[in-house]
Protein backbone atom coordinates (compact mmCIF):
# COMPACT_ATOMS: atom_id res chain seq x y z
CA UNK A 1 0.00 0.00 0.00
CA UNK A 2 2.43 2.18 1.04
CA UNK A 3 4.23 1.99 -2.54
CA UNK A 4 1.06 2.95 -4.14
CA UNK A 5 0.92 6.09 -2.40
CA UNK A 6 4.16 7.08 -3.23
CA UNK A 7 4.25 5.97 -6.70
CA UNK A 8 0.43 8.17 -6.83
CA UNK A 9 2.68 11.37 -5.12
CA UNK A 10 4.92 11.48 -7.81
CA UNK A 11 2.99 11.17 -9.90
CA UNK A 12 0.77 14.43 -9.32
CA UNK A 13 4.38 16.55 -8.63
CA UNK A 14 5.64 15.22 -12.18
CA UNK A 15 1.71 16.16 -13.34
CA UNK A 16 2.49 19.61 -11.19
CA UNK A 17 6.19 20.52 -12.86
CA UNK A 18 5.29 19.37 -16.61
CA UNK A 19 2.01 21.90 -15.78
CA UNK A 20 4.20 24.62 -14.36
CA UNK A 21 6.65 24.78 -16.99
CA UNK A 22 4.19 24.85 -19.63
CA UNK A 23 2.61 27.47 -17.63
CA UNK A 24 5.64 29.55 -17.78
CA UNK A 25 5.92 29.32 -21.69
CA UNK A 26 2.20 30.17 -22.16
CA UNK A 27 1.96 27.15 -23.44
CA UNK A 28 -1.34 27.19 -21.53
CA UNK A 29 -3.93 24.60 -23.52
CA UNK A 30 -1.00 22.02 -23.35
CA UNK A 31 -1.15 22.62 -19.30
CA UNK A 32 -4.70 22.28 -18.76
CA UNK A 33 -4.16 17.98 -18.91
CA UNK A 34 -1.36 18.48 -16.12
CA UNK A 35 -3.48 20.69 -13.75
CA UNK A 36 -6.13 18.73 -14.01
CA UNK A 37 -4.38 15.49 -12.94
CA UNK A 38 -2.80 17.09 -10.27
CA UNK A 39 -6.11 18.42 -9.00
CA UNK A 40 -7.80 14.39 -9.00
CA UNK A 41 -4.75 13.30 -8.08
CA UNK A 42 -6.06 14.66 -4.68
CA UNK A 43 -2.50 15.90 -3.30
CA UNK A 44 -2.51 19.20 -1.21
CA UNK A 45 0.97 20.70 -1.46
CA UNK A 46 -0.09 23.12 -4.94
CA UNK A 47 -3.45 22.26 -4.80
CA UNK A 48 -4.47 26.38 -4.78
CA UNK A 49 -1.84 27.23 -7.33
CA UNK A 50 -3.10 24.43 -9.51
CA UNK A 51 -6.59 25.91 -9.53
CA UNK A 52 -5.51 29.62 -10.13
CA UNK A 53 -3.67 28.34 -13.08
CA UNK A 54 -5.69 26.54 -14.46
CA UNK A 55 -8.63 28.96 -14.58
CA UNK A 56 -5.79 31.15 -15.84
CA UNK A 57 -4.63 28.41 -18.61
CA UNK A 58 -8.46 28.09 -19.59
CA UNK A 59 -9.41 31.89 -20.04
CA UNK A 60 -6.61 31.98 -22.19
CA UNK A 61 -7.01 29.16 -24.47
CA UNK A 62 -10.60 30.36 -24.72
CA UNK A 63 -11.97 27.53 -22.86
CA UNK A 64 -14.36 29.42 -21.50
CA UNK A 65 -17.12 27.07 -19.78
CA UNK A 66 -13.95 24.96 -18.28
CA UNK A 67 -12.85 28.28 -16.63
CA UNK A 68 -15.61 28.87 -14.74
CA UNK A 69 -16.63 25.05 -13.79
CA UNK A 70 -12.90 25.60 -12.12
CA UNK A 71 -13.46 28.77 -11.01
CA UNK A 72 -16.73 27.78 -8.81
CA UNK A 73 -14.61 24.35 -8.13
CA UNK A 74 -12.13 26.44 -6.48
CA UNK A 75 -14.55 28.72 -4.93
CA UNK A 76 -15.84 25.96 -2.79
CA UNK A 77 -12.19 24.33 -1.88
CA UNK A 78 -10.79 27.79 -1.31
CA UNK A 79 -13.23 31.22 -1.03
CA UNK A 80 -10.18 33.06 0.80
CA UNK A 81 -8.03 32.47 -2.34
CA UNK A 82 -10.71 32.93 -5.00
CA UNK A 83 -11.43 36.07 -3.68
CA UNK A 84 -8.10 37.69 -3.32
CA UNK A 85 -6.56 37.16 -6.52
């Protein structure tokens, strides 16, 4: 079991890094697949980033509908963040 878990936590940081670097390059409709892993993936550790960015990698790639699904996903996970940035 415990090997699962692990194997399941790398998983979402390599899902995490291959989303932030294609963040970084605006390579933003190639990111949405990586944020969204990481966010079933169900790890913690960049869970509000993830959601920020991917609303943000959304808008951007005119994905307009996913944006705000995310948007009130994140609203109910996180109001304090939603509403500050």
């Amino acid at each position: 079991m415990r090997i699962l878990q692990l194997l399941q936590t790398a998983y979402a940081q390599l899902s995490y890094y291959a989303a932030a670097s294609l963040v970084n390059q605006r390579q933003y409709e190639e990111a949405i697949p990586y944020l969204q892993s990481y966010i079933r993936s169900g790890e913690d550790k960049y869970r509000k980033t993830v959601f920020i960015n991917l609303v943000k990698a959304c808008a951007a790639s005119n994905q307009y509908d996913l944006a705000i699904v995310t948007l009130e996903q994140a609203t109910e996970n996180y109001p304090e963040v939603v509403m500050t940035t």
